[in-house]
N, C-alpha and C. Protein backbone atom coordinates (compact mmCIF):
# COMPACT_ATOMS: atom_id res chain seq x y z
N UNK A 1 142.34 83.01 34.77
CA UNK A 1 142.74 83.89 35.86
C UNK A 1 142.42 83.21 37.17
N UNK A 2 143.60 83.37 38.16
CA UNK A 2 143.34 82.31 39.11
C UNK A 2 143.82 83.32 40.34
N UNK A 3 142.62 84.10 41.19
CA UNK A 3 143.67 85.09 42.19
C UNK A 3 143.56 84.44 43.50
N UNK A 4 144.64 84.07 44.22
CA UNK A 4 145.24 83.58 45.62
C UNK A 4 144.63 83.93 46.68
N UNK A 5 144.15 83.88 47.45
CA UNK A 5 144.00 85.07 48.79
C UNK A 5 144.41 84.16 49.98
N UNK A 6 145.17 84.78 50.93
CA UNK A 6 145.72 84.63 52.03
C UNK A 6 145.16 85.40 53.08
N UNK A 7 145.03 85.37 54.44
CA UNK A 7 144.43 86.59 55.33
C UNK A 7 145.30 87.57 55.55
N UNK A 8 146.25 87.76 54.54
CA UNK A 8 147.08 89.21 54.11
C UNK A 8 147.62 89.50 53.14
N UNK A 9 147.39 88.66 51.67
CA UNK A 9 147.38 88.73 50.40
C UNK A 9 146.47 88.97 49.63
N UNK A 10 146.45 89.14 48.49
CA UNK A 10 145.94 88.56 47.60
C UNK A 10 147.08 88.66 45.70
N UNK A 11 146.84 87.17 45.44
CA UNK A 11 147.80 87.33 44.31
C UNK A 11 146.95 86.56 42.80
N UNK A 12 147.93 86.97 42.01
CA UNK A 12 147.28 86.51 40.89
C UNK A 12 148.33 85.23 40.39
N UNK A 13 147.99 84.22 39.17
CA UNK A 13 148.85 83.76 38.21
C UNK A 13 149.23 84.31 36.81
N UNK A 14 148.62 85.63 36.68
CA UNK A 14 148.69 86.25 35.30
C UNK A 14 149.27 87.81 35.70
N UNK A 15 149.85 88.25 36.78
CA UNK A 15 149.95 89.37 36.99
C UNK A 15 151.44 89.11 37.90
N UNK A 16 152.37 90.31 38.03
CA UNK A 16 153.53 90.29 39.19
C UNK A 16 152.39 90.99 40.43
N UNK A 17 151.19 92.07 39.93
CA UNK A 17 150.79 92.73 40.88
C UNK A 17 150.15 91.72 42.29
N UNK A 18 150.29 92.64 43.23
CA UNK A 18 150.01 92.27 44.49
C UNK A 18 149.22 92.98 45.56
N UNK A 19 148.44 92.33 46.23
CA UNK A 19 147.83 93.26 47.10
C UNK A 19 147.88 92.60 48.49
N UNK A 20 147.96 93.27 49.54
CA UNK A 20 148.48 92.80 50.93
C UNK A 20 147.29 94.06 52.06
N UNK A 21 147.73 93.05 53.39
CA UNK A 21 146.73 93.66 53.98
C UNK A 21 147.45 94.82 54.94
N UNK A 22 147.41 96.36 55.00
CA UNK A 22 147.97 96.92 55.04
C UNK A 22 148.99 96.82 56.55
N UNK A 23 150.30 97.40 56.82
CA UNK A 23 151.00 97.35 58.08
C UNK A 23 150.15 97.59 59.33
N UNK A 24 149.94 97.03 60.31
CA UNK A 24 148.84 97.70 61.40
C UNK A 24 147.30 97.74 61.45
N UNK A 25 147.28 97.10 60.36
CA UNK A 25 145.99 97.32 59.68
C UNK A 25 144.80 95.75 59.74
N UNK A 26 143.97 95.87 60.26
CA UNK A 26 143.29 94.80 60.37
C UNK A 26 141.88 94.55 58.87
N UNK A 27 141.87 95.73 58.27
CA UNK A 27 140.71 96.00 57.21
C UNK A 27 141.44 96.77 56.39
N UNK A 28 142.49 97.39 56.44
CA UNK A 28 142.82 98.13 54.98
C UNK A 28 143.88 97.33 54.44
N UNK A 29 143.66 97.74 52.70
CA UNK A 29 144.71 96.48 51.99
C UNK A 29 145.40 97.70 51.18
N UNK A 30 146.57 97.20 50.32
CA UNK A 30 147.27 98.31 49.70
C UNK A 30 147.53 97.13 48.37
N UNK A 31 147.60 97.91 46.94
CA UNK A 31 147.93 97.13 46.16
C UNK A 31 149.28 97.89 45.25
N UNK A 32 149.61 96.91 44.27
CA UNK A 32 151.02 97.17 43.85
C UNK A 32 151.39 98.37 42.93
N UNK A 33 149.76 98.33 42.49
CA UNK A 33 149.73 99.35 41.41
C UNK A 33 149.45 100.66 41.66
N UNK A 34 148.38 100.49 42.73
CA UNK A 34 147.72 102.00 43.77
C UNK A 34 148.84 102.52 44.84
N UNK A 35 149.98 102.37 44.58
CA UNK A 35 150.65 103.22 46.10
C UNK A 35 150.30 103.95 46.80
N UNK A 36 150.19 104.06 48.01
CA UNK A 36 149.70 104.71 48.55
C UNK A 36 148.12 105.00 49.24
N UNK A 37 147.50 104.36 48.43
CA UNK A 37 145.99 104.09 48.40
C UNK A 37 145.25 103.17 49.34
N UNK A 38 144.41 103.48 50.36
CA UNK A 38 143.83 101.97 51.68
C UNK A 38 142.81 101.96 50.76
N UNK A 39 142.69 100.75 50.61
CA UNK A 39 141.29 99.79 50.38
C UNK A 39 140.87 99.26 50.86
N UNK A 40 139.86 98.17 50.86
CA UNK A 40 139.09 97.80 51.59
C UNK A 40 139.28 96.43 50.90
N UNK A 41 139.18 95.23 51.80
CA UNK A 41 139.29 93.87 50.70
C UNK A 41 138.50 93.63 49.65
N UNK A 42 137.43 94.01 49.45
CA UNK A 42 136.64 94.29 48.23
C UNK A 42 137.35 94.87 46.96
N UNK A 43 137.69 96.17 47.34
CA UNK A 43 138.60 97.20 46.54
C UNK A 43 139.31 95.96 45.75
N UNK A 44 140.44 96.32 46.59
CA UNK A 44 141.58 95.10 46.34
C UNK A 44 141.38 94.07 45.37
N UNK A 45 140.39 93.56 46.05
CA UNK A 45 140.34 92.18 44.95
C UNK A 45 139.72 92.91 43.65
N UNK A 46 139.11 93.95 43.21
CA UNK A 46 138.66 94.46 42.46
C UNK A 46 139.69 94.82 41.72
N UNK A 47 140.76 95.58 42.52
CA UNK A 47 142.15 95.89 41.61
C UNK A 47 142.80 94.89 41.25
N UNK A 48 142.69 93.85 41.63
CA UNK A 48 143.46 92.52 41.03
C UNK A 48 142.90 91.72 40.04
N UNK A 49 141.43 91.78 40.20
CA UNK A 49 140.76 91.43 38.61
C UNK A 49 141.46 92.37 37.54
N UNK A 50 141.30 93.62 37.69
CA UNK A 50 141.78 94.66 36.41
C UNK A 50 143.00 94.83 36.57
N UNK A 51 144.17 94.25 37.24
CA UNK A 51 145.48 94.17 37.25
C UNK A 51 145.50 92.83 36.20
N UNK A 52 144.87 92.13 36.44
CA UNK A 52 144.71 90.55 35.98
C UNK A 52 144.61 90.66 34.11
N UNK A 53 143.55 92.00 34.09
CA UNK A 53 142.95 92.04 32.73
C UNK A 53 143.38 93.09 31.72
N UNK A 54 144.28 93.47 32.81
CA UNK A 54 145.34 94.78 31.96
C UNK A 54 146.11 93.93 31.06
N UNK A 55 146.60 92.54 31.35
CA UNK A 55 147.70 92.16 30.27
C UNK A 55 147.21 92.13 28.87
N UNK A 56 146.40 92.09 28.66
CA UNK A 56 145.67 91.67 27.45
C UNK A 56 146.25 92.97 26.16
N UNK A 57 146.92 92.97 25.40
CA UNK A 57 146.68 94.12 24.97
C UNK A 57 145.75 94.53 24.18
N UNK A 58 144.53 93.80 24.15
CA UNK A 58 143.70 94.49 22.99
C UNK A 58 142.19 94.42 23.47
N UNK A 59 142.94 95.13 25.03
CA UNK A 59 141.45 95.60 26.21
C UNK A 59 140.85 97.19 25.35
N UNK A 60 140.24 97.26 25.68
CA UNK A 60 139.95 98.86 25.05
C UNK A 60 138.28 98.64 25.04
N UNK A 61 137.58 100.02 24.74
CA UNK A 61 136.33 100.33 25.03
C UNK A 61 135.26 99.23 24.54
N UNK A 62 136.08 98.90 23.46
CA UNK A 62 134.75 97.68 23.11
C UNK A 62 134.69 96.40 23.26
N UNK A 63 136.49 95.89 24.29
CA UNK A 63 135.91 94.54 24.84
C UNK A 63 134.49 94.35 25.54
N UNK A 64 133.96 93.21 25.83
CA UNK A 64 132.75 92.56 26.66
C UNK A 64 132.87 93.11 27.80
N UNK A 65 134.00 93.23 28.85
CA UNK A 65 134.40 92.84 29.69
C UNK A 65 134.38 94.43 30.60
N UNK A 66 134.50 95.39 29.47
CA UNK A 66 134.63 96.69 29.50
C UNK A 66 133.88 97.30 30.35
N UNK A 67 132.32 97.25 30.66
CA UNK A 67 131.34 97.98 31.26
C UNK A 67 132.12 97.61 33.03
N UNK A 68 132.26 96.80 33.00
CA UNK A 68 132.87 95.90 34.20
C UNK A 68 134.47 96.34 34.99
N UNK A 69 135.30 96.33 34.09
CA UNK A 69 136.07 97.58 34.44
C UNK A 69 136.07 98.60 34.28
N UNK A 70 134.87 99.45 33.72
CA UNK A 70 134.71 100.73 34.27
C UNK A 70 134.14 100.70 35.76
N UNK A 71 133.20 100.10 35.99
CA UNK A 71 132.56 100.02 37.58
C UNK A 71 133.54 99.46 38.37
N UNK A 72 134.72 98.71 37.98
CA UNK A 72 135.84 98.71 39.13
C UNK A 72 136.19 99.58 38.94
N UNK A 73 136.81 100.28 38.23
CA UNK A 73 137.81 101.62 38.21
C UNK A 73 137.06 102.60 38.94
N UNK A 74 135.69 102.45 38.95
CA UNK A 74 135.08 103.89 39.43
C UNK A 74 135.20 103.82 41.33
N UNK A 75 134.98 102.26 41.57
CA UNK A 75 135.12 102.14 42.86
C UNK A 75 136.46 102.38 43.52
N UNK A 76 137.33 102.29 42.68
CA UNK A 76 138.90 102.91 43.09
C UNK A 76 138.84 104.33 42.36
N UNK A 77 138.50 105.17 42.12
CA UNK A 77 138.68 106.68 42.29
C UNK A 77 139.00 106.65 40.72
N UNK A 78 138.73 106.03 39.28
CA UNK A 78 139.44 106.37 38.06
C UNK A 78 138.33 106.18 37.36
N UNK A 79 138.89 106.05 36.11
CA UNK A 79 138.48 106.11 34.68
C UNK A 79 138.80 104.33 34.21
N UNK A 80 138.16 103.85 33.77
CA UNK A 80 138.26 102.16 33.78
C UNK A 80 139.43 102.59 32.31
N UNK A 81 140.16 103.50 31.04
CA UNK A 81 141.10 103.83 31.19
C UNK A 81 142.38 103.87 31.48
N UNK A 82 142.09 105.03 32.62
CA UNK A 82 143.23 104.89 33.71
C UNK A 82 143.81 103.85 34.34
N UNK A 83 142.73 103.46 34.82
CA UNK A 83 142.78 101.99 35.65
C UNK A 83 143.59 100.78 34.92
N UNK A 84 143.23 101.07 33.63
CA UNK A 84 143.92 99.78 32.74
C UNK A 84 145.41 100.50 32.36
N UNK A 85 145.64 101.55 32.44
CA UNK A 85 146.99 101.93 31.89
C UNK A 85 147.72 101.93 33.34
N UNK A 86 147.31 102.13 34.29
CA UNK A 86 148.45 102.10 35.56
C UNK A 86 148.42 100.65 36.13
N UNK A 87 147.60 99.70 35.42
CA UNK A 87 147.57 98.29 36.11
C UNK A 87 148.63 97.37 34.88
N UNK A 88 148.31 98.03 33.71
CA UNK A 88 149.49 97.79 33.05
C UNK A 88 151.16 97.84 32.73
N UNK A 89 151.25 98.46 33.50
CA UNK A 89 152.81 98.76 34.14
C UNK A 89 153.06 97.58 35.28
N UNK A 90 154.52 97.61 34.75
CA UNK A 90 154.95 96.33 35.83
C UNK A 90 155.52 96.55 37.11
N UNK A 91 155.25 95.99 38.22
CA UNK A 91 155.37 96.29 39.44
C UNK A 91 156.78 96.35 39.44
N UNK A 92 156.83 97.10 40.35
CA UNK A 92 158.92 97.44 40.36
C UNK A 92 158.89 96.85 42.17
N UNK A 93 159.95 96.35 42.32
CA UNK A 93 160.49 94.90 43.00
C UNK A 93 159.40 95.72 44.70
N UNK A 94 160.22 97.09 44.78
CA UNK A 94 159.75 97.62 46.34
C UNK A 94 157.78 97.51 46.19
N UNK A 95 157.14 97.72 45.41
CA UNK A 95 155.66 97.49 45.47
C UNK A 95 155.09 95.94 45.51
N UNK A 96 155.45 95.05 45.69
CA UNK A 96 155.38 93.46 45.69
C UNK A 96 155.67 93.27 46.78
N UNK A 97 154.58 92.03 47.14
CA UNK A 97 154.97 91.58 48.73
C UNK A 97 155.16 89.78 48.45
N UNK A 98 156.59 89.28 49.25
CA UNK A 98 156.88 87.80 49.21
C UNK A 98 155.77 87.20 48.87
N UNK A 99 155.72 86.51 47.93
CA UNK A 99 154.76 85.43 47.62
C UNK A 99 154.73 83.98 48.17
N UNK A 100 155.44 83.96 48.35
CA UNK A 100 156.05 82.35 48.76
C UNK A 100 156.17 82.12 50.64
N UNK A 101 155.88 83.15 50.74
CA UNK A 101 155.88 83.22 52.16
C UNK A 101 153.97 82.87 52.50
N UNK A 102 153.74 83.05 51.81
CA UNK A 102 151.95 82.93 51.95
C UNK A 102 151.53 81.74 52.02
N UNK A 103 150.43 81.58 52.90
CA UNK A 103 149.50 80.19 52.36
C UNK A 103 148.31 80.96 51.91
N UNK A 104 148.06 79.69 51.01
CA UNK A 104 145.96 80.59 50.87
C UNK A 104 145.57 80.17 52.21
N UNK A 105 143.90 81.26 52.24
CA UNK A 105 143.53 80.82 53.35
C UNK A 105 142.20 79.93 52.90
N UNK A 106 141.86 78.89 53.57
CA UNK A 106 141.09 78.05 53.00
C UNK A 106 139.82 78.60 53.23
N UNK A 107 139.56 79.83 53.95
CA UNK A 107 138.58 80.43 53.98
C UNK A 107 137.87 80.96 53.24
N UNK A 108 138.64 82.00 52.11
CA UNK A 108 138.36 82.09 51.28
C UNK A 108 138.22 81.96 49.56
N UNK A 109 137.96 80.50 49.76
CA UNK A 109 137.28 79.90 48.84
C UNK A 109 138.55 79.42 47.99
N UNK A 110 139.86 79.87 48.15
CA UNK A 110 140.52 78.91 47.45
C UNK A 110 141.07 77.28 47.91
C-alpha cells in the first residue's frame, strides 16, 4: 500500500478512492467514500488506509489488522464494520478528484 499526498490530495495505488482538500477550505478534506463529511488531514488519511484495506476480501473481525480499523472507524463516526463495507464500494466517477493533475508534495514524506 503506497498512499500519495499532495497539499490537496491524498491517493492510493490499491484503491480508485480519493481524498482532497476541501473547496475553500484550508484544513478540511473530503473523501470519496464519506460524502459529505469535513475531516481533518489526519481523518482522511485514516480513511484511506481503510479504503486501502477494504479490498481484501477476507478482512473481517479476526484479521490482525482489525483492532486498528476499528479505532479508525471510530475516529470517523462508525463501526470499523461499517467503515469496511462503505470503503468497499467503488467510487462512482463524480466522488474522485483528477489524479494526474497532482504532484506529491515532497513535504510530506513521499
Amino acid at each position: 500500500m503506497t498512499l500519495t499526498s499532495t497539499g490537496t490530495t491524498i491517493t492510493s495505488d490499491q484503491t480508485a478512492h480519493t481524498a482532497w482538500l476541501a473547496s475553500g477550505s484550508q484544513h478540511l478534506w473530503e473523501v470519496s467514500w464519506l460524502p459529505g463529511h469535513a475531516l481533518d488531514r489526519n481523518s482522511a488519511t485514516n480513511a484511506m488506509i481503510v479504503a486501502d484495506l477494504a479490498r481484501d476480501a477476507d478482512l473481517n473481525e479476526r484479521h490482525h489488522l482489525w483492532p486498528f480499523i476499528q479505532v479508525w472507524a471510530a475516529g470517523l463516526g462508525m463501526t470499523g464494520s461499517d467503515a469496511i463495507s462503505r470503503a468497499s464500494q467503488p467510487a462512482s466517477p463524480g466522488q474522485q478528484r483528477d489524479r494526474a493533475s497532482e504532484r506529491p508534495d515532497p513535504e510530506a514524506g513521499q
